[in-house]
Protein backbone atom coordinates (compact mmCIF):
# COMPACT_ATOMS: atom_id res chain seq x y z
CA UNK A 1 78.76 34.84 75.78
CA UNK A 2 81.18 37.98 76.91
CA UNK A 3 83.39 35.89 79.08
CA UNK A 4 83.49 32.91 76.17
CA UNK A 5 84.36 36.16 73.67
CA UNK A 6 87.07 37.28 76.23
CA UNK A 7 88.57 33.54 76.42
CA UNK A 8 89.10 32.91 72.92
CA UNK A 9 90.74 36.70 72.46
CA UNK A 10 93.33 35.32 75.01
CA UNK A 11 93.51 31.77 73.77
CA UNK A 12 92.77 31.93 70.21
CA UNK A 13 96.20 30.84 68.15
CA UNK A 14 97.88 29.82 70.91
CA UNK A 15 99.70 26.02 71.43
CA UNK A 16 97.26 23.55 72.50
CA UNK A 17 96.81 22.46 76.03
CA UNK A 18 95.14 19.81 78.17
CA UNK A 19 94.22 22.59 80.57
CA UNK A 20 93.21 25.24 78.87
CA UNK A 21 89.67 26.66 79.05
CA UNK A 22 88.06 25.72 75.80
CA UNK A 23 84.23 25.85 75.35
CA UNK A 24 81.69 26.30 77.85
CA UNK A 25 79.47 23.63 79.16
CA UNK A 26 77.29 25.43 81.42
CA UNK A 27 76.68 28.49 83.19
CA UNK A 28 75.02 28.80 86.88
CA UNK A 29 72.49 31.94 86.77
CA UNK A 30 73.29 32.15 90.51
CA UNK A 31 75.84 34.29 91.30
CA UNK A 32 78.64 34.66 93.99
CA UNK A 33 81.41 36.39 96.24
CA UNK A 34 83.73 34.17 96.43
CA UNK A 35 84.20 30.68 94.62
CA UNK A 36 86.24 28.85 97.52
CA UNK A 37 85.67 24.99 96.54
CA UNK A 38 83.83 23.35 93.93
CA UNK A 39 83.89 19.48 94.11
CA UNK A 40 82.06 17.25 91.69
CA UNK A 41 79.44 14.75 91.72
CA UNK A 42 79.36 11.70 90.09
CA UNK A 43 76.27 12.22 88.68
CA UNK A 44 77.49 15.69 86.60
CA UNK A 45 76.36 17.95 89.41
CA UNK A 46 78.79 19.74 91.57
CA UNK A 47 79.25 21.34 95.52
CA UNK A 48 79.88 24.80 95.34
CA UNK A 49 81.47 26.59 98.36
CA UNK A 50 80.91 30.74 98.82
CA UNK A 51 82.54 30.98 102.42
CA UNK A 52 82.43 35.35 101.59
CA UNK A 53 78.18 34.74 101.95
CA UNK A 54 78.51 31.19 104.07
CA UNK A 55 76.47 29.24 101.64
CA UNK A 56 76.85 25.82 100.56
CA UNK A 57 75.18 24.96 96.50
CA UNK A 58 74.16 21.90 94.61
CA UNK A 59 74.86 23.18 91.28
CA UNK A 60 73.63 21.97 87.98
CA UNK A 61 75.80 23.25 85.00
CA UNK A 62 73.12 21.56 82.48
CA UNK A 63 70.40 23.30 83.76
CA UNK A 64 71.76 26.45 85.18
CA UNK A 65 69.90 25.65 88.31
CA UNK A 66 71.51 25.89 91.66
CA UNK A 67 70.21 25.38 95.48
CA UNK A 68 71.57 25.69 99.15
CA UNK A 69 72.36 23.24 100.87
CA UNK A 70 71.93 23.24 104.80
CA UNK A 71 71.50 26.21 106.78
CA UNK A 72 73.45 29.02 108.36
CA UNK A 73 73.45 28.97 112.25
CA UNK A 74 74.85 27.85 115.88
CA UNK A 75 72.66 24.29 115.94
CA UNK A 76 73.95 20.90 115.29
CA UNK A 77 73.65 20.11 111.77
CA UNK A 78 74.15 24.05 110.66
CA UNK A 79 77.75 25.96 109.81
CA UNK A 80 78.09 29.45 110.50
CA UNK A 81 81.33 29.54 108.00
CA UNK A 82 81.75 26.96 106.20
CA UNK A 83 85.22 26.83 104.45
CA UNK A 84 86.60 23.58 102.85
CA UNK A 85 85.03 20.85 101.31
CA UNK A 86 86.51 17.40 102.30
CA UNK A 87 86.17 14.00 100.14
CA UNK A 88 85.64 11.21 102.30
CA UNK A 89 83.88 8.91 99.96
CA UNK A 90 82.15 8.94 96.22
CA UNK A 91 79.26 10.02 97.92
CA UNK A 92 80.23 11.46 101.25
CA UNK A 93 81.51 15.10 101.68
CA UNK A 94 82.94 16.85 104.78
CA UNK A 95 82.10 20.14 105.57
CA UNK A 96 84.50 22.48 107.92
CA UNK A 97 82.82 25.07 110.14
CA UNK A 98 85.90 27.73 110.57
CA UNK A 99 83.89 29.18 113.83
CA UNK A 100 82.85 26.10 115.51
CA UNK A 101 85.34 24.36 114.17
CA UNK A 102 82.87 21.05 113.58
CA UNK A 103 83.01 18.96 110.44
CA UNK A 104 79.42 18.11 108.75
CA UNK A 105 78.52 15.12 107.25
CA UNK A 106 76.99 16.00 103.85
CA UNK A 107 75.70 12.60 102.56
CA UNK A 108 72.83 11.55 100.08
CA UNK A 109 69.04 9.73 100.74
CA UNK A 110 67.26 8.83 97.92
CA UNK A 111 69.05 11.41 95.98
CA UNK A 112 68.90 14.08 98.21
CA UNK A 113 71.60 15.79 99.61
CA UNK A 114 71.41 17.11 103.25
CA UNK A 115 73.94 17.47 106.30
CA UNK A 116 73.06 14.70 108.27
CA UNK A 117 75.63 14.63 111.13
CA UNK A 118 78.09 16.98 112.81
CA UNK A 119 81.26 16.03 114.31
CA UNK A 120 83.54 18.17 117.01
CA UNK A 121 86.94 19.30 115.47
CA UNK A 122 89.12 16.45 117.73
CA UNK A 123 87.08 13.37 115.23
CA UNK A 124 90.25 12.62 113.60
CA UNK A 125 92.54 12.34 116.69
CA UNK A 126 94.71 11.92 117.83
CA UNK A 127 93.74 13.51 121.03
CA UNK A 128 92.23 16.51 122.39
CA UNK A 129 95.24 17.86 123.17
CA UNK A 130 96.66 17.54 119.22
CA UNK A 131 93.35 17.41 116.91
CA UNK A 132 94.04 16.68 113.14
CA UNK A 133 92.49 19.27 111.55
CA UNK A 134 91.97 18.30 107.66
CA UNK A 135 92.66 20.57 105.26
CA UNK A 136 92.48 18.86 102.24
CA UNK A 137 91.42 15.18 100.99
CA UNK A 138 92.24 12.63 98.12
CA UNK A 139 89.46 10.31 96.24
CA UNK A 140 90.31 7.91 98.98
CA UNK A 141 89.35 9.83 102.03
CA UNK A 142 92.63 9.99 103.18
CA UNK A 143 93.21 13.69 104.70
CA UNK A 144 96.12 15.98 104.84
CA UNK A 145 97.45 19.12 106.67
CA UNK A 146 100.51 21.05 107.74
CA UNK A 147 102.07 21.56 111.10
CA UNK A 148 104.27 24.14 111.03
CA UNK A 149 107.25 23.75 113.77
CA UNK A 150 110.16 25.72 114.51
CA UNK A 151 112.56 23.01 112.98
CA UNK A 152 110.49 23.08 109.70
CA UNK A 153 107.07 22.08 108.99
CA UNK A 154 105.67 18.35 108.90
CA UNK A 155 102.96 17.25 105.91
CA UNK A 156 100.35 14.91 108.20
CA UNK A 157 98.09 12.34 106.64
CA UNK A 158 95.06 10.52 107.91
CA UNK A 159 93.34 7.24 106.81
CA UNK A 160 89.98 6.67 107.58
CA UNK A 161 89.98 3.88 110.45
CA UNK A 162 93.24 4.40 111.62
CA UNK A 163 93.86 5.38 115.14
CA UNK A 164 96.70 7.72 114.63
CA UNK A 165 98.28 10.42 111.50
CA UNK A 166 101.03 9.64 109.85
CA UNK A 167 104.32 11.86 108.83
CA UNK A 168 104.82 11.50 104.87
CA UNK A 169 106.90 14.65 104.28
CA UNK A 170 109.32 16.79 106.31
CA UNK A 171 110.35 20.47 104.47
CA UNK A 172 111.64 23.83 105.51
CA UNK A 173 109.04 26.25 104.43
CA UNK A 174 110.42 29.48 102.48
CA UNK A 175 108.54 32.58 102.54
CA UNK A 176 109.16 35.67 102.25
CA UNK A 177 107.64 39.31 103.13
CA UNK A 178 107.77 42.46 101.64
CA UNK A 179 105.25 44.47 99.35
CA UNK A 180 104.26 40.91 97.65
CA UNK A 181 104.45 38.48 100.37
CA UNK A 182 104.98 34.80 99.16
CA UNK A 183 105.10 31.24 100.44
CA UNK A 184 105.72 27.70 99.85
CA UNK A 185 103.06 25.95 98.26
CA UNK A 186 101.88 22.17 98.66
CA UNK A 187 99.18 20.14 96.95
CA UNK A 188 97.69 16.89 96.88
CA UNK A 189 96.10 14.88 94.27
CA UNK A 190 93.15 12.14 93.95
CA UNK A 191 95.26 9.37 94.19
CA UNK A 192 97.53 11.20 97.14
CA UNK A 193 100.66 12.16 95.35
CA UNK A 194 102.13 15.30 96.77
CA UNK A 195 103.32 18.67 95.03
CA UNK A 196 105.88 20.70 96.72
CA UNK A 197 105.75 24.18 95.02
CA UNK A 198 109.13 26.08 96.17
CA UNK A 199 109.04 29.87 95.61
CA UNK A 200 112.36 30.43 95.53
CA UNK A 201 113.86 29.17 93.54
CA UNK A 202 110.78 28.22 91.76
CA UNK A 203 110.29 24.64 91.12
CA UNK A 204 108.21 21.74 91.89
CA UNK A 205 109.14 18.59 93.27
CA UNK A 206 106.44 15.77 93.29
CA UNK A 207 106.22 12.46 95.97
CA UNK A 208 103.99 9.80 95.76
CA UNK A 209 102.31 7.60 98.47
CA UNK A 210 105.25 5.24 98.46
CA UNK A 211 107.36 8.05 99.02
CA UNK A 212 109.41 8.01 95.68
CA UNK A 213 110.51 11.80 94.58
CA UNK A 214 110.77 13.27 91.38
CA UNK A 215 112.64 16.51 92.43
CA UNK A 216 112.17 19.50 89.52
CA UNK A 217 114.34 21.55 88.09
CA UNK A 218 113.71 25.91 88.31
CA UNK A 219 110.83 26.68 86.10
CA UNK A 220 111.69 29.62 83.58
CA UNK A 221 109.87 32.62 84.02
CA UNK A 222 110.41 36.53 82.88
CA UNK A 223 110.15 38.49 86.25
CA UNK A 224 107.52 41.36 85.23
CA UNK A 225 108.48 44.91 86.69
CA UNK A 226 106.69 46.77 88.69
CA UNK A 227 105.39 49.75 86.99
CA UNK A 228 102.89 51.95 88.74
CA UNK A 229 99.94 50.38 86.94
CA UNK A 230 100.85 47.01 88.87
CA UNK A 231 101.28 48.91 92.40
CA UNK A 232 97.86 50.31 92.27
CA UNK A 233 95.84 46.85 90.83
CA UNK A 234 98.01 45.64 93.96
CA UNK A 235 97.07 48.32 96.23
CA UNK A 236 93.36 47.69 95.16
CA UNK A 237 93.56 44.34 95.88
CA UNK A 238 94.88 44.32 99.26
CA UNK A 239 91.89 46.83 99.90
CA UNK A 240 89.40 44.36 98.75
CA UNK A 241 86.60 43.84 101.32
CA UNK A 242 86.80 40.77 102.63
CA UNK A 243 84.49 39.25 105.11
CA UNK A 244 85.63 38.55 108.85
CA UNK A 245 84.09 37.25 112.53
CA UNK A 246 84.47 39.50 114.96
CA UNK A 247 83.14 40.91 118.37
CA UNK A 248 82.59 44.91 119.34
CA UNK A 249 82.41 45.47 122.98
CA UNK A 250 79.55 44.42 124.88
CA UNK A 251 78.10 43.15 121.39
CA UNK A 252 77.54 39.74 120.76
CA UNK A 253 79.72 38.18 117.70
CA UNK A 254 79.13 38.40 113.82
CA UNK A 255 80.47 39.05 110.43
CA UNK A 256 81.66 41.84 109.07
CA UNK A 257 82.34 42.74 105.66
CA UNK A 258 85.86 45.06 105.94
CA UNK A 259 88.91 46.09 104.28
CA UNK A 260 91.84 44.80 105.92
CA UNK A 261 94.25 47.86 107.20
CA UNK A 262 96.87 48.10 104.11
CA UNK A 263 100.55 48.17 105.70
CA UNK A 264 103.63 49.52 103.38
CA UNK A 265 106.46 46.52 103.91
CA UNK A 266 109.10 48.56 102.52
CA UNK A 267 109.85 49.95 98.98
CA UNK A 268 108.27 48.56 96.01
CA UNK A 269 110.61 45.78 94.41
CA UNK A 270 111.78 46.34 90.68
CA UNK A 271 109.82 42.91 89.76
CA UNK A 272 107.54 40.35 91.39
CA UNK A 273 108.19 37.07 92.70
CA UNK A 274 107.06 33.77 90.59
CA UNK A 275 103.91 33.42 92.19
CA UNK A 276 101.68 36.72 93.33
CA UNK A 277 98.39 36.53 95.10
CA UNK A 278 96.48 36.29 98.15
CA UNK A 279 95.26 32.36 98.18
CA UNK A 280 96.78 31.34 94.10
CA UNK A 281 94.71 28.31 92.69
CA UNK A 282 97.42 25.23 93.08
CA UNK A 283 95.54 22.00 91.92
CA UNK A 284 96.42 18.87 90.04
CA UNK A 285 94.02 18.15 86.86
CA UNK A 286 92.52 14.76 85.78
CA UNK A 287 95.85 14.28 83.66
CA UNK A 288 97.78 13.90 86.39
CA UNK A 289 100.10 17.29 85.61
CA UNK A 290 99.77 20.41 88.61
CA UNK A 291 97.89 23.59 87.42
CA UNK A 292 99.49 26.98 89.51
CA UNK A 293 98.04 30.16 89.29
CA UNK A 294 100.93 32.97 89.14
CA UNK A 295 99.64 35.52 89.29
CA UNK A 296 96.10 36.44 90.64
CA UNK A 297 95.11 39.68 90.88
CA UNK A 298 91.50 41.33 90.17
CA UNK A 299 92.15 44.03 87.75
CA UNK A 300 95.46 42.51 86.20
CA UNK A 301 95.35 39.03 83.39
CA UNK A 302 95.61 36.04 85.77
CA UNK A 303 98.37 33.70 84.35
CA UNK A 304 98.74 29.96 84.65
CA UNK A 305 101.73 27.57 84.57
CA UNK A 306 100.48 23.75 83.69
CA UNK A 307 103.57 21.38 85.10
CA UNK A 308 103.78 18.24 84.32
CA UNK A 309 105.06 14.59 86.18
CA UNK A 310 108.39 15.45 86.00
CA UNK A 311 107.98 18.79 87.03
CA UNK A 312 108.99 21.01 84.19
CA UNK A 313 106.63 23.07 82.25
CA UNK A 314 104.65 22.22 80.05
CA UNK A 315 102.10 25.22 78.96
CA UNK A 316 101.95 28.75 79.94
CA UNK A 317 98.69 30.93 79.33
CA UNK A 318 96.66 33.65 80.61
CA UNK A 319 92.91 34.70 80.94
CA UNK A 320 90.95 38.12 80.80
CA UNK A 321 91.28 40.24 83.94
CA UNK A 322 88.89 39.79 86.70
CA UNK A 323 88.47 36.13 84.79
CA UNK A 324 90.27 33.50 86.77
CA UNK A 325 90.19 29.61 87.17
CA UNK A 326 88.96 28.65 90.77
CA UNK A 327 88.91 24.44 90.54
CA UNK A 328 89.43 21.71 88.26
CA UNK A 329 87.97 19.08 87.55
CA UNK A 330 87.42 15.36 85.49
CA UNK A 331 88.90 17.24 82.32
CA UNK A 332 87.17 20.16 82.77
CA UNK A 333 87.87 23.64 84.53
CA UNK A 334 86.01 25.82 86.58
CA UNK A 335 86.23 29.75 85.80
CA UNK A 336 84.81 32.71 87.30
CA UNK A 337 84.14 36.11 85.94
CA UNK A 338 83.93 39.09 88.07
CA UNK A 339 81.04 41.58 86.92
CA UNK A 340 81.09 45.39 87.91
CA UNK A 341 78.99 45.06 90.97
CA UNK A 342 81.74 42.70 92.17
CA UNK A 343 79.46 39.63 91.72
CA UNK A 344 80.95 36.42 90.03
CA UNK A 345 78.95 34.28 87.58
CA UNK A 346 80.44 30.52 87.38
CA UNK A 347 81.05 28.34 84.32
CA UNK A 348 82.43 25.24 83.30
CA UNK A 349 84.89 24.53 80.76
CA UNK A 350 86.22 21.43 78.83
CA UNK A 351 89.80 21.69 78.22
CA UNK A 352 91.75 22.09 75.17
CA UNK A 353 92.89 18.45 73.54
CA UNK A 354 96.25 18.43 72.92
């Protein structure tokens, strides 16, 4: 009920939108870290991914009801940190192991999910020497990542049965350091089209599988200065504990939960960049139009650009601080509210009809 109050203080009055949050349709009682990857079920349930406590959930927003799904460990058939969720068919999800660096094969029997299969981290090809790592997947299986090169980076694709990846996109990656570090962003959709989200200028520029472009022109935006309230939410951020694998001397390996050493790059800037965050939500929605999270930061309103096909914007909005969207989904969104324990309770949204 609080976070529904603190969504319709923010959105009450305001334009309509296909992607705003709009009422709830369910709330898990289980609670999380981290919200890395949700990914839906055609039967109304939904994967969950917490890679900050390594746990995998079948979640029921009807019910409330949520359960894990495989176990933590060094055997095959377990993940020890699992981190992205891969579609490889309607009923057929890939799990990546960031320490082993194996993919499990979450299928169903008789309506019961379980990993039945692992798979080493060269299963895509195209050789030991050069594995295809997947990072992310369409409804078709088809899997994607970036290869970053000194001449530019390369966008890679893989089909499932096909012997070798393919190059769809070749771009010159612009990033930038300083006290708010930013990057290029890229995207894919279900149906494969690809979103190219330049940071400077900000735009986005859009390609489809048959490799037709619709390039965007700069998206508006009022650069917010940096007043000391935004330097310490920033500050506090960066000092977040965040949960890492590593190995003392003469100990055997684990995870630790730690705050990352905090390193001055320079003089504060007099305003931020576009986008401003550690890992911003970039996702298309079930319309078809790209959802980017600008600016994501605990203690500070997280705001959201929704761009459309043609890559100029169509909706700007923001939600609650420590409230932030974490996936999409088939006309629905996924949004997380941070409690003051630092735990995050998970609900689903339908959108607002335009």
């Amino acid at each position: 009920m609080m976070l529904r109050a603190l969504l319709a203080c923010f959105l009450f009055g305001s334009l309509a939108s296909a992607q705003r949050p709009d009422s709830a349709r369910g709330t898990l009682r289980q609670t999380f870290r981290e919200v890395n990857a949700v990914r839906e079920l055609g039967d109304g349930r939904a994967l969950v991914l917490d890679s900050f406590e390594r746990h995998l959930y079948l979640a029921d927003f009807r019910t409330g009801d949520s359960q894990v799904i495989g176990e933590q460990g060094w055997g095959d058939r377990q993940y020890l940190w699992p981190s992205r969720l891969l579609h490889l068919s309607a009923d057929t999800t890939l799990v990546w192991d960031a320490i082993e660096g194996r993919i499990h094969v979450l299928d169903w029997i008789g309506g019961v999910p379980a990993i039945r299969r692992s798979m080493p981290k060269t299963a895509f090809g195209p050789s030991a020497q050069s594995p295809f790592v997947p990072v992310v997947s369409d409804d078709q299986g088809r899997m994607y990542r970036e290869n970053p090169g000194s001449d530019g980076s390369v966008l890679l694709r893989w089909i499932p049965g096909a012997l070798r990846v393919d190059t769809i996109h070749r771009f010159t990656r612009v990033s930038a350091g300083g006290m708010f570090p930013v990057s290029d962003k890229w995207a894919v959709s279900s149906t494969g089209v690809l979103a190219h989200v330049h940071v400077s200028p900000y735009r986005v520029d859009f390609r489809t599988p048959e490799t037709n472009a619709v390039l965007g022109e700069p998206v508006p935006f009022d650069p917010v200065l940096v007043t000391p309230a935004i330097q310490k939410a920033w500050t506090a951020f960066l000092n977040e504990p965040r949960i890492v694998w590593a190995q003392a001397r003469g100990q055997p390996p684990g995870f630790e939960e730690r705050s990352e050493p905090w390193v001055t790059y320079g003089s504060w800037p007099l305003v931020m960049p576009a986008i401003v965050g550690r890992d911003p939500l970039v996702q298309f929605t079930s319309s078809g139009s790209l959802l980017i999270e600008r600016m994501s930061v605990t203690t500070l309103p997280s705001e959201y650009d929704v761009i459309d096909t043609q890559g100029k914007l169509a909706d700007r909005f923001q939600l609650p601080a420590g409230t932030r969207i974490v996936a999409t989904g088939r006309d629905v969104v996924y949004v997380t509210a941070r409690a003051g324990d630092g735990r995050l309770t998970l609900q689903r949204f339908t959108v607002r009809a335009k």
